[in-house]
C-alpha atoms as a PDB file:
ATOM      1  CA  UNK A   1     234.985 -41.721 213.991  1.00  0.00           C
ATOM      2  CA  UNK A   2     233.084 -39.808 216.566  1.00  0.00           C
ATOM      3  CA  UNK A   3     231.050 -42.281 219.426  1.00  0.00           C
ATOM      4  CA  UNK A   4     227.940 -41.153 221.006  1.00  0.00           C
ATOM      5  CA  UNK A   5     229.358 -39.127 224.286  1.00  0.00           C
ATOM      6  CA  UNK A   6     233.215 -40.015 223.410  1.00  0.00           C
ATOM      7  CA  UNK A   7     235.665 -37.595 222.816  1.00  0.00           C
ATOM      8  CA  UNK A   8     235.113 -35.195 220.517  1.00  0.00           C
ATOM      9  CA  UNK A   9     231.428 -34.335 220.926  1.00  0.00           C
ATOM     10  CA  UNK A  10     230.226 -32.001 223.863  1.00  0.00           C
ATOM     11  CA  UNK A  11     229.602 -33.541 227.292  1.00  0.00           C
ATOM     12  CA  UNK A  12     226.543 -35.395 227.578  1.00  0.00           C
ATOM     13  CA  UNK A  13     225.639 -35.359 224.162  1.00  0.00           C
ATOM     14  CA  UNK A  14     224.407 -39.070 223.917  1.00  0.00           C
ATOM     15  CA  UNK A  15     222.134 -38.300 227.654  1.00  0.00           C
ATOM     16  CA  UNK A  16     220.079 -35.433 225.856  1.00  0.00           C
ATOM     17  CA  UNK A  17     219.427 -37.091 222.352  1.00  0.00           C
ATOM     18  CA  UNK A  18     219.415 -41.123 222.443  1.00  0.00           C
ATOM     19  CA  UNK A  19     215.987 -41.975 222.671  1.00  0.00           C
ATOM     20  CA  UNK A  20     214.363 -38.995 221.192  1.00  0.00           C
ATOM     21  CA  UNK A  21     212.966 -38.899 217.247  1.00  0.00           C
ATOM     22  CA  UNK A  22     212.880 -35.105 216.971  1.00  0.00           C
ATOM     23  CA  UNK A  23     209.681 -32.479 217.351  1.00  0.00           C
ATOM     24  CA  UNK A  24     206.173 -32.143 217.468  1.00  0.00           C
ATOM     25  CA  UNK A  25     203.291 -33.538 214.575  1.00  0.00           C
ATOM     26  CA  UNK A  26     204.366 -32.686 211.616  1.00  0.00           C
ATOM     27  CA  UNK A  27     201.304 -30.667 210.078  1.00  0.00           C
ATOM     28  CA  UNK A  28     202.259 -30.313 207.001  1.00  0.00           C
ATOM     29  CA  UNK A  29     202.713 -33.991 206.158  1.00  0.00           C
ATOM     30  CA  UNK A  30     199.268 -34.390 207.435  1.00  0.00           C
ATOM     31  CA  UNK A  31     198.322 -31.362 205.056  1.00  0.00           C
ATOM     32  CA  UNK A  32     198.940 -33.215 201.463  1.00  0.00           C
ATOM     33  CA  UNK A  33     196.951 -36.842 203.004  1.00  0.00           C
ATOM     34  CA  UNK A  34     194.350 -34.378 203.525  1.00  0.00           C
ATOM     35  CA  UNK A  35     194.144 -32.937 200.435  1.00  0.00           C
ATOM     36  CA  UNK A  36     194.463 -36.450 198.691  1.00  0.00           C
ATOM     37  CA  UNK A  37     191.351 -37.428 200.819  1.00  0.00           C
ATOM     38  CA  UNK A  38     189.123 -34.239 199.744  1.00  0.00           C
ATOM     39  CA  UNK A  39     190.386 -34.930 196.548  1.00  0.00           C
ATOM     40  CA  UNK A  40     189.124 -38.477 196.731  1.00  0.00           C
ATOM     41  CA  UNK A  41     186.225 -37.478 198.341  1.00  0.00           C
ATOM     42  CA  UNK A  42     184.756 -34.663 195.734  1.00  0.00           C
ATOM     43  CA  UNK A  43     185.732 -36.390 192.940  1.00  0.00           C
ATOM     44  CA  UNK A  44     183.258 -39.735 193.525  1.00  0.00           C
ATOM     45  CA  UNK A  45     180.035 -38.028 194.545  1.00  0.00           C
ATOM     46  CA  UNK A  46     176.945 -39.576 193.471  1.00  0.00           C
ATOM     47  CA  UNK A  47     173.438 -39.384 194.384  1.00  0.00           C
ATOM     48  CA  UNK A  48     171.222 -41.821 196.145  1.00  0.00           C
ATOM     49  CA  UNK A  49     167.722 -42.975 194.989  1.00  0.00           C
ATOM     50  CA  UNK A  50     164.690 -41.583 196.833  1.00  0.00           C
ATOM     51  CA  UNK A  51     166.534 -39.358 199.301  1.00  0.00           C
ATOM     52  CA  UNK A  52     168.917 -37.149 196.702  1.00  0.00           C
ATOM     53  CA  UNK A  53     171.552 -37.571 199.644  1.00  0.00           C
ATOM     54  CA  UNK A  54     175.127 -36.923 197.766  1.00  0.00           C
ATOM     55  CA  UNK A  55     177.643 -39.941 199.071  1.00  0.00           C
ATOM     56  CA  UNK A  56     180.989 -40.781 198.479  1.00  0.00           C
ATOM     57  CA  UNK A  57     180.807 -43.773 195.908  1.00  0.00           C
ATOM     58  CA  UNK A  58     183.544 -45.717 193.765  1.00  0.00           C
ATOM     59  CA  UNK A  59     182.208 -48.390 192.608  1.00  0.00           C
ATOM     60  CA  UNK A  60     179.691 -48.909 189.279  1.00  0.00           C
ATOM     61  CA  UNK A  61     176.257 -51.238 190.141  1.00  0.00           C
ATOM     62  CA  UNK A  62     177.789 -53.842 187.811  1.00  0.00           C
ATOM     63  CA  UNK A  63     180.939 -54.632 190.115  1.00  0.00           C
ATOM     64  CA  UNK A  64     178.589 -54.078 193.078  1.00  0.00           C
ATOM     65  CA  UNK A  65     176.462 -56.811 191.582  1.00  0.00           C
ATOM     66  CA  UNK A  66     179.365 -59.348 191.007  1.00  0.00           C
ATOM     67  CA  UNK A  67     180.092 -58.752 194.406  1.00  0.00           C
ATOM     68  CA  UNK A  68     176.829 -59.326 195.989  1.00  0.00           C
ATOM     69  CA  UNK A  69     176.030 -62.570 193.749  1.00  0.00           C
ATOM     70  CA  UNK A  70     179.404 -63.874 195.473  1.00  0.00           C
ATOM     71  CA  UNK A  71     178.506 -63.272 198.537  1.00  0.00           C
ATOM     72  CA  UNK A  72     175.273 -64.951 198.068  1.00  0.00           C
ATOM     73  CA  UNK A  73     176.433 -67.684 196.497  1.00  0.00           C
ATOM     74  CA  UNK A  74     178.401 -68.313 200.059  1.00  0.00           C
ATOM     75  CA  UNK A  75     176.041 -67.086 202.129  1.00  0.00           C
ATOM     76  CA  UNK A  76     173.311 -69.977 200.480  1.00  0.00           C
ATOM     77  CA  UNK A  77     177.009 -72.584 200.093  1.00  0.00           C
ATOM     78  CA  UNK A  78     177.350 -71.955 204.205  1.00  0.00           C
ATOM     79  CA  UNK A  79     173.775 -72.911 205.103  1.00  0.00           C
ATOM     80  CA  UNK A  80     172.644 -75.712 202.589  1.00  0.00           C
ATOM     81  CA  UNK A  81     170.333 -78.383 204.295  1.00  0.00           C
ATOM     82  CA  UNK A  82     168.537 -74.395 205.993  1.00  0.00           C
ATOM     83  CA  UNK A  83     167.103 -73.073 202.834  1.00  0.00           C
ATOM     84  CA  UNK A  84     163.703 -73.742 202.382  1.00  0.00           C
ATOM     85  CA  UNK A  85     162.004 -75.447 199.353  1.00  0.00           C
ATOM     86  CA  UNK A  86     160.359 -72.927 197.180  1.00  0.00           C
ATOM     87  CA  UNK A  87     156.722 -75.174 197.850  1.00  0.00           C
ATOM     88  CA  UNK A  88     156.656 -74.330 201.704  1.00  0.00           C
ATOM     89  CA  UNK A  89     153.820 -71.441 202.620  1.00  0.00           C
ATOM     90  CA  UNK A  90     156.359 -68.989 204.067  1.00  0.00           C
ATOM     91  CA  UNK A  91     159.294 -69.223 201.117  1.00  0.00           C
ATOM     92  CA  UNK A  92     155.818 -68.419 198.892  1.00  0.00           C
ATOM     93  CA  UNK A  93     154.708 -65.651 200.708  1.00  0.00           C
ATOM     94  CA  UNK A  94     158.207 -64.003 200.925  1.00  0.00           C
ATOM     95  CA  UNK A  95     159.155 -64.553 197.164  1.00  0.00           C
ATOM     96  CA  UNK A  96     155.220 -62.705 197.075  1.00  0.00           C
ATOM     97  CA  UNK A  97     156.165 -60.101 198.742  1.00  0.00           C
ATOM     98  CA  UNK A  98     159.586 -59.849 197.096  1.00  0.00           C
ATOM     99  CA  UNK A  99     158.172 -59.434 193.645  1.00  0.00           C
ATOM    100  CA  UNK A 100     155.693 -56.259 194.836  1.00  0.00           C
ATOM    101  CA  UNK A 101     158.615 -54.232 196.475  1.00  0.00           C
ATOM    102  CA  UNK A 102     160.534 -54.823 193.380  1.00  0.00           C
ATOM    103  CA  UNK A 103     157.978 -53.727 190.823  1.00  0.00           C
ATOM    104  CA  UNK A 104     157.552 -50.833 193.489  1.00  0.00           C
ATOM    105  CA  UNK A 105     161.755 -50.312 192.959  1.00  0.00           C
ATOM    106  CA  UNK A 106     161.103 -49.859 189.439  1.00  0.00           C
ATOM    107  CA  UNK A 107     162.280 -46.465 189.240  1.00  0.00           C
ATOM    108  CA  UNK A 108     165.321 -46.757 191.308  1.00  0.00           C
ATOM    109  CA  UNK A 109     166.442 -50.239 190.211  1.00  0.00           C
ATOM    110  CA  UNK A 110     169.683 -50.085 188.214  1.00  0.00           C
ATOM    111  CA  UNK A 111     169.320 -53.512 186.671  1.00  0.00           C
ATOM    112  CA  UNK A 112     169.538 -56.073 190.100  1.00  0.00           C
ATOM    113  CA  UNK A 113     168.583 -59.490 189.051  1.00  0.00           C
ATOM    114  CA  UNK A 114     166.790 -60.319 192.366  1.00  0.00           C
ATOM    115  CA  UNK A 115     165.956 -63.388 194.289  1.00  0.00           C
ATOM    116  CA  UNK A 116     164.631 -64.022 197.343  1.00  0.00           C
ATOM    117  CA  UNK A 117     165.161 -67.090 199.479  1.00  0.00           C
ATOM    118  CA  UNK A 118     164.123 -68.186 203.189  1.00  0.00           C
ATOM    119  CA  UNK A 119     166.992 -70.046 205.419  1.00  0.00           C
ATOM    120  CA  UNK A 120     165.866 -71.748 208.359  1.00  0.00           C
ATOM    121  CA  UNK A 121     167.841 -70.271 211.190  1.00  0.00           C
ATOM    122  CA  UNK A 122     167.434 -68.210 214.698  1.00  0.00           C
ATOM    123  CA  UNK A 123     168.341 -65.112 213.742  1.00  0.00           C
ATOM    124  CA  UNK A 124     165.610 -62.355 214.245  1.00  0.00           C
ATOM    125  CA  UNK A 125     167.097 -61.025 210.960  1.00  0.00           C
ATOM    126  CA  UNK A 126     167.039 -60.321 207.122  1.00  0.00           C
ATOM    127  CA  UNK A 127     169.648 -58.987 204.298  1.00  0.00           C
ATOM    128  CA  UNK A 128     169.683 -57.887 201.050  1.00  0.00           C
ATOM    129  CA  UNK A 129     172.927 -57.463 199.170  1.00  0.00           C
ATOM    130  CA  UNK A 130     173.395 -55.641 195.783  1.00  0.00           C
ATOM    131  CA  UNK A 131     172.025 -56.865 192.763  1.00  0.00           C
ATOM    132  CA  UNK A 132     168.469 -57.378 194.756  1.00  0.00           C
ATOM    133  CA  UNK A 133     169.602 -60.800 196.700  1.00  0.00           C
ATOM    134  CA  UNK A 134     167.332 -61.371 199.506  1.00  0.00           C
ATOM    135  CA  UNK A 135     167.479 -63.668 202.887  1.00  0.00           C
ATOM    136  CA  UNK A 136     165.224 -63.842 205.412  1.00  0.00           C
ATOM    137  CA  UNK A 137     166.100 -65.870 208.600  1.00  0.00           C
ATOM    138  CA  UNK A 138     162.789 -67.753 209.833  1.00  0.00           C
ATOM    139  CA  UNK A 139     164.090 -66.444 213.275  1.00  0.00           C
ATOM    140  CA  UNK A 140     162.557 -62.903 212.130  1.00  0.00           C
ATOM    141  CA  UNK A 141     158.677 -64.275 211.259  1.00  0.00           C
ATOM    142  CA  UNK A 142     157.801 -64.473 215.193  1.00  0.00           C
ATOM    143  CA  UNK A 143     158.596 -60.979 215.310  1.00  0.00           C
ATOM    144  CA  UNK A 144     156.859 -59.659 212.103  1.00  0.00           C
ATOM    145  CA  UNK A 145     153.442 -61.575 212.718  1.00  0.00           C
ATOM    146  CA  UNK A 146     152.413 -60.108 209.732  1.00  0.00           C
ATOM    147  CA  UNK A 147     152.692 -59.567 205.730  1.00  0.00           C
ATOM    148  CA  UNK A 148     153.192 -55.666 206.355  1.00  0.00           C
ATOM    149  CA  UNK A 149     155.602 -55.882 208.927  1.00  0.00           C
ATOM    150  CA  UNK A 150     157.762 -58.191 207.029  1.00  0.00           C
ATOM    151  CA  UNK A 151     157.549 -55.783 203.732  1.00  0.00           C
ATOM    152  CA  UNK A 152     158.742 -53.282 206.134  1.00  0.00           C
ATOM    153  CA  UNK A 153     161.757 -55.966 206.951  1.00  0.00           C
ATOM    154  CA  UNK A 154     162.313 -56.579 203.415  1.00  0.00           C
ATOM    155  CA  UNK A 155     162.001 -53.142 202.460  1.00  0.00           C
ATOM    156  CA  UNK A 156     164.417 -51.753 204.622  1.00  0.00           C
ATOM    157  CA  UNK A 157     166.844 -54.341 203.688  1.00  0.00           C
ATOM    158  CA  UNK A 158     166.626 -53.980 199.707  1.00  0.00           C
ATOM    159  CA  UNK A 159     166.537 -49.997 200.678  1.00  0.00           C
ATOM    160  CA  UNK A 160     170.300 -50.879 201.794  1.00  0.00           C
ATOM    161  CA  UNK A 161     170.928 -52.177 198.635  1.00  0.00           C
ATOM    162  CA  UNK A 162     169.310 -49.398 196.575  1.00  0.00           C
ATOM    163  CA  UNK A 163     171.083 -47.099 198.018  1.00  0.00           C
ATOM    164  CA  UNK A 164     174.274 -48.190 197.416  1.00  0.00           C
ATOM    165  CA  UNK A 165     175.219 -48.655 201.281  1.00  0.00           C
ATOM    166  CA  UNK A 166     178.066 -51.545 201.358  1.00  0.00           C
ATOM    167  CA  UNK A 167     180.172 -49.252 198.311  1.00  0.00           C
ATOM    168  CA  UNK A 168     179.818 -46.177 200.234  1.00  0.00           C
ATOM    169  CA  UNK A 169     180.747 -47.807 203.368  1.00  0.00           C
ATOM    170  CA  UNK A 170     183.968 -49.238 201.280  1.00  0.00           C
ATOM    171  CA  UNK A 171     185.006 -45.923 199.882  1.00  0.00           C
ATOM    172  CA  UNK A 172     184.366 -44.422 203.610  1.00  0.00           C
ATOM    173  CA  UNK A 173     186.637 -46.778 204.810  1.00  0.00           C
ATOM    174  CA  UNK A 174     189.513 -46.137 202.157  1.00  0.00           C
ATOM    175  CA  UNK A 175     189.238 -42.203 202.925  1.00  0.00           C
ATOM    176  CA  UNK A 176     189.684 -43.511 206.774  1.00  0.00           C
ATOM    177  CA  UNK A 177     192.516 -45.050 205.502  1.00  0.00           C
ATOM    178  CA  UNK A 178     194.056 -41.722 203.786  1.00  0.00           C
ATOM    179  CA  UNK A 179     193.265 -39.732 206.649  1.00  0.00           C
ATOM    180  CA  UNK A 180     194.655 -43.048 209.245  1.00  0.00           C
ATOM    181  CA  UNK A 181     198.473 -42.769 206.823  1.00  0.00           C
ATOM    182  CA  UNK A 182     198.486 -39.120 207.184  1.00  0.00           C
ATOM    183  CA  UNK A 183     198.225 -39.052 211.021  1.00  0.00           C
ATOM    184  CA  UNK A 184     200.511 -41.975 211.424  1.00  0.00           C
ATOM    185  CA  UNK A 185     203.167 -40.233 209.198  1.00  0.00           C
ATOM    186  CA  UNK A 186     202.449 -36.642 211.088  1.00  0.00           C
ATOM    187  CA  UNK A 187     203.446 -38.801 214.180  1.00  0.00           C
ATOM    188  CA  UNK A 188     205.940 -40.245 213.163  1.00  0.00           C
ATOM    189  CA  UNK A 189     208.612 -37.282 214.440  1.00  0.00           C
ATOM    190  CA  UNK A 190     207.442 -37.802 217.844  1.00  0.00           C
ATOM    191  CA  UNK A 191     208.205 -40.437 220.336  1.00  0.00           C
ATOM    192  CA  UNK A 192     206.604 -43.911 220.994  1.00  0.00           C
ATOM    193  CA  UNK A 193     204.169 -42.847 223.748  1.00  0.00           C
ATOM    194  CA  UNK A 194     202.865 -39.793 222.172  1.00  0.00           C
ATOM    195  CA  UNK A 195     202.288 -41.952 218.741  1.00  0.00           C
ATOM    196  CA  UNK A 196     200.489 -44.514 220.498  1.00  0.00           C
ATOM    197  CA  UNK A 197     198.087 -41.172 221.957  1.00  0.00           C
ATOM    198  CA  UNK A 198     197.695 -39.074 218.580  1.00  0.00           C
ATOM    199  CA  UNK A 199     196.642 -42.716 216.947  1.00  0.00           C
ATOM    200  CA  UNK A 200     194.477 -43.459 219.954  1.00  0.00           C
ATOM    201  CA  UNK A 201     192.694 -40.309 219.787  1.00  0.00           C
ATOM    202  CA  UNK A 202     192.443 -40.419 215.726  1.00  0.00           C
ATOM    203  CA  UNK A 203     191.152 -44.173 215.894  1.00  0.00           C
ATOM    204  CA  UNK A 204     188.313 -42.947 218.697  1.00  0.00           C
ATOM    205  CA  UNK A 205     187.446 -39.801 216.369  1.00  0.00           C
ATOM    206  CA  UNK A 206     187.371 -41.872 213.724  1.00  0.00           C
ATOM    207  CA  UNK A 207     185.154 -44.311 214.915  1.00  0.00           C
ATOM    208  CA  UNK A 208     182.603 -42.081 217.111  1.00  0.00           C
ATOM    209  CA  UNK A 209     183.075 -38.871 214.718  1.00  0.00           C
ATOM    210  CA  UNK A 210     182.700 -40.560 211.541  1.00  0.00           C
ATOM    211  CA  UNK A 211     182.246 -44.869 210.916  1.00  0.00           C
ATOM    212  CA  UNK A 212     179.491 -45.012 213.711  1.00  0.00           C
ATOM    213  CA  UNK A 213     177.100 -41.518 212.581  1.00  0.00           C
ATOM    214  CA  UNK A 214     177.539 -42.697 208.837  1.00  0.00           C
ATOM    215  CA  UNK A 215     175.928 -46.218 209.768  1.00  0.00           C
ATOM    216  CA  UNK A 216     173.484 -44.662 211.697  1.00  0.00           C
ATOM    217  CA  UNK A 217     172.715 -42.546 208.624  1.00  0.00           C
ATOM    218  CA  UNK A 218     172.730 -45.530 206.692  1.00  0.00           C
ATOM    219  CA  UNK A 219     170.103 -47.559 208.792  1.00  0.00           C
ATOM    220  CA  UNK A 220     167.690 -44.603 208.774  1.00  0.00           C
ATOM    221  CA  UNK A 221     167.947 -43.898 205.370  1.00  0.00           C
ATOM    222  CA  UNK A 222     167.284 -47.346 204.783  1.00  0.00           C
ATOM    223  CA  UNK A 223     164.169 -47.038 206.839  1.00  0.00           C
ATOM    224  CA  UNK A 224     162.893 -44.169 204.733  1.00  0.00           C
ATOM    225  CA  UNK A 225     163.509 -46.261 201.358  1.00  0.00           C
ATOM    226  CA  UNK A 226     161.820 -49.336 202.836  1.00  0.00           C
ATOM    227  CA  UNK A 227     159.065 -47.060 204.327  1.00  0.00           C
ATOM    228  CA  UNK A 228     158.399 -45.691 200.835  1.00  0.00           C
ATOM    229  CA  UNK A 229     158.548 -48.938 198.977  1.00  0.00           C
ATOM    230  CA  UNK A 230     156.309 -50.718 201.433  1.00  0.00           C
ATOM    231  CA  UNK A 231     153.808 -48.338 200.617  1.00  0.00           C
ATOM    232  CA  UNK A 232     154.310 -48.405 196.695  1.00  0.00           C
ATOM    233  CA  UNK A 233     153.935 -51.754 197.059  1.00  0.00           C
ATOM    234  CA  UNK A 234     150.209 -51.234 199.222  1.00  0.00           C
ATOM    235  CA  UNK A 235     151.232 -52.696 202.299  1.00  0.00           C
ATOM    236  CA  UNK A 236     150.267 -50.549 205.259  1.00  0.00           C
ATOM    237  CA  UNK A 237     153.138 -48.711 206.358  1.00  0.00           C
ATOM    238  CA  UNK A 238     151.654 -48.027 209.837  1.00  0.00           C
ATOM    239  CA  UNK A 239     153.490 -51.469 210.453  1.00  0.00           C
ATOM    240  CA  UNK A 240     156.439 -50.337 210.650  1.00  0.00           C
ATOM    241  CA  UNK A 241     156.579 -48.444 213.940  1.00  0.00           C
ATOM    242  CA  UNK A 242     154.633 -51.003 215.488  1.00  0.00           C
ATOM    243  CA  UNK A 243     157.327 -53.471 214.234  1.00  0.00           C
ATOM    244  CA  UNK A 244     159.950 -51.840 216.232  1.00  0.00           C
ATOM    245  CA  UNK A 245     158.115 -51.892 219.114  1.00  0.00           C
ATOM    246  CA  UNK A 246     158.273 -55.431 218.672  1.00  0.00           C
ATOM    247  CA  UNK A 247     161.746 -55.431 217.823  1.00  0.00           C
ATOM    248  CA  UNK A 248     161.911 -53.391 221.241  1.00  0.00           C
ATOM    249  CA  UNK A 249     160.492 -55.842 223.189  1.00  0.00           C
ATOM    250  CA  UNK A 250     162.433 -58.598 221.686  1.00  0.00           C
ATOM    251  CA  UNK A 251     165.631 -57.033 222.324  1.00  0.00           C
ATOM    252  CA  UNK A 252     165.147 -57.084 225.928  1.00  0.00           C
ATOM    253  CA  UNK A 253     166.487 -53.473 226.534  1.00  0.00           C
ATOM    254  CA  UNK A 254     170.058 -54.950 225.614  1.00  0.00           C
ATOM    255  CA  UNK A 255     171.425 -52.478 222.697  1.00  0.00           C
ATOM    256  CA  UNK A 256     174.167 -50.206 223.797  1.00  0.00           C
ATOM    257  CA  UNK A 257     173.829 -46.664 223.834  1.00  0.00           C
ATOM    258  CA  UNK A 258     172.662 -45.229 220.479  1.00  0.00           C
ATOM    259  CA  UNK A 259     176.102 -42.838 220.170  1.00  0.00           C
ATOM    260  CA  UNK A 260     178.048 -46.313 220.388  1.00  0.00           C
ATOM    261  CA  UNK A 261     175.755 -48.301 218.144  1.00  0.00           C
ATOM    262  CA  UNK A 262     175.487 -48.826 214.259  1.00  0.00           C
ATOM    263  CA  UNK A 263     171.928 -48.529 214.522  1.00  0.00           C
ATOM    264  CA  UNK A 264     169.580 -45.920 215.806  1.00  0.00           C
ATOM    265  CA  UNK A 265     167.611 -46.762 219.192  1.00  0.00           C
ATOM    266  CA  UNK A 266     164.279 -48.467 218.539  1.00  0.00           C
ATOM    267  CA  UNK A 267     162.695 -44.866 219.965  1.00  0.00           C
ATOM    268  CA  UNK A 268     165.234 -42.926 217.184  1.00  0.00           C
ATOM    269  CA  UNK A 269     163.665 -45.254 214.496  1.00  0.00           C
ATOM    270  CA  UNK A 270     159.959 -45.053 215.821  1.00  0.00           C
ATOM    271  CA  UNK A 271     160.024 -41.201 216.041  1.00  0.00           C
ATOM    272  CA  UNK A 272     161.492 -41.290 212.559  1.00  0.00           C
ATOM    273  CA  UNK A 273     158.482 -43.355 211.291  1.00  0.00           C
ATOM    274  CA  UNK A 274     155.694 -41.242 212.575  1.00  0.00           C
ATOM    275  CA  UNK A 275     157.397 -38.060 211.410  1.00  0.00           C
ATOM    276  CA  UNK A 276     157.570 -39.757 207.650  1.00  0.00           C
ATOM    277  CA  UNK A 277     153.920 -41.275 207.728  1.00  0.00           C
ATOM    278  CA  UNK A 278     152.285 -38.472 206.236  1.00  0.00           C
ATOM    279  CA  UNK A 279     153.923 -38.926 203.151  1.00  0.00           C
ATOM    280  CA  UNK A 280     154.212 -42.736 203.268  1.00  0.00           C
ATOM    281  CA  UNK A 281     150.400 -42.447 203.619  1.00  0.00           C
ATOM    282  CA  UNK A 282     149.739 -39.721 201.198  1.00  0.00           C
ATOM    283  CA  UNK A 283     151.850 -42.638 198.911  1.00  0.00           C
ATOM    284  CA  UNK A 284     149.749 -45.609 199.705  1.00  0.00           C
ATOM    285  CA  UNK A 285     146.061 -43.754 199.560  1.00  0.00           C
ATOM    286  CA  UNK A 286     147.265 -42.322 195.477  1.00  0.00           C
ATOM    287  CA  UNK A 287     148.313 -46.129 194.998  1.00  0.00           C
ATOM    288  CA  UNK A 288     146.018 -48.574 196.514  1.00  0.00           C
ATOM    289  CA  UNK A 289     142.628 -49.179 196.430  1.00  0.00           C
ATOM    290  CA  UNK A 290     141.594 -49.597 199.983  1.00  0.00           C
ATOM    291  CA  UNK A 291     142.945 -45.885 201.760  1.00  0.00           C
ATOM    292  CA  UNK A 292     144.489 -45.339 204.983  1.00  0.00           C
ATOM    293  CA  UNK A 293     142.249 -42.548 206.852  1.00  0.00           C
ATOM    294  CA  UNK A 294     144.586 -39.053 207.077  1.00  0.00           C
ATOM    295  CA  UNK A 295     145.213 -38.104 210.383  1.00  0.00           C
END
């Protein structure tokens, strides 16, 4: 039985390989994950309400439903004693507001059952998960000052849910995960430190170059919906802008840079708003009985 640099085996033998776990990336392992991913990836496009973007989407509306009420259900479990009676002015007005932007989701809405509560809490902040399930944190009211400004809130919220955000963002995350195995398997010829690189760089990629854009994406097309429903619904959506000015100014100039955020700067999401007015008006003057003047 040969030993590692005994007799038998040429001189320094054992020096030259102990340690080492063969060659370069192997490409062609990386190859076949790849294919599986574009695989994955064109064969669950779908289309998404009001903007005819084409995502990446697994998951029906029913099990995104089931999910959502669950996650309801906890979020409502986790704060009992903070939701607000459905006789207090603000729960009233909410719930009103609620009912308008879902009769103006009429078209879009796949079936959600909806509801629409008010949890007394800090946070300048509102959600709406799938199936139409709505919280808004008192925390947020200081901020809105208004019944148009909070549509916009609530709006851009059940825009989330309308277009199908949290199942795109879990089938995203599942062809990060394809693409993640292939890399680590590529690497896996190579030695420890050069692993630890090729997965630093991928995870960086992955997360500048992909996760953080897409959520971006997400929050502005979230905007638009909201933007459009608030307007079907004949609230003024000149609020909106002036909202994140607010929003601006209550942030204190604290959000990171926009290319390491999840959201778009407040000037991104302002600029966005004014370029998409025109039609939000156009909207709201063919809807409502008092007009917006055309600028």
């Amino acid at each position: 039985m040969y030993r590692i640099g005994g007799r038998g085996l040429p001189r320094g033998y054992g020096r030259r390989t102990l340690g080492r776990r063969g060659g370069g990336f192997r490409w062609k392992i990386m190859l076949l994950f790849a294919v599986g991913a574009a695989f994955y990836y064109f064969a669950n496009q779908k289309t998404v309400p009001f903007t005819g973007r084409k995502q990446l989407r697994t998951m029906n509306p029913g099990q995104e439903m089931a999910l959502g009420l669950q996650s309801y259900k906890q979020v409502l479990m986790q704060n009992r004693g903070k939701v607000l009676p459905p006789d207090q002015p603000i729960v009233q007005k909410v719930r009103e507001i609620g009912r308008r932007l879902q009769a103006a989701a009429k078209p879009e809405d796949p079936g959600f059952d909806w509801a629409f509560n008010v949890i007394d809490g800090p946070q300048v902040n509102a959600f709406a998960l799938p199936g139409g399930y709505t919280v808004v944190y008192t925390g947020i009211i200081p901020v809105a000052q208004n019944e148009n400004a909070l549509a916009a809130v609530m709006g851009h919220e059940i825009g989330h849910a309308l277009a199908h955000h949290g199942a795109e963002r879990m089938a995203q995350q599942n062809i990060q995960k394809i693409v993640g195995a292939g890399v680590a398997m590529g690497a896996g010829g190579m030695d420890y430190g050069a692993q630890r690189t090729v997965m630093g760089i991928f995870g960086a990629g992955s997360k500048f170059g992909f996760a953080l854009p897409f959520s971006r994406k997400h929050e502005s097309e979230a905007d638009y919906i909201g933007l459009i429903l608030m307007a079907r619904a004949c609230y003024d959506p000149r609020e909106a802008p002036r909202l994140w000015e607010r929003m601006k100014k209550a942030s204190g100039g604290r959000a990171p840079a926009e290319f390491a955020s999840t959201h778009p700067s407040a000037e991104t999401r302002i600029a966005q708003f004014e370029a998409w007015m025109p039609e939000a008006i156009k909207i709201y003057n063919e809807r409502c009985p008092r007009k917006i003047p055309v600028r």
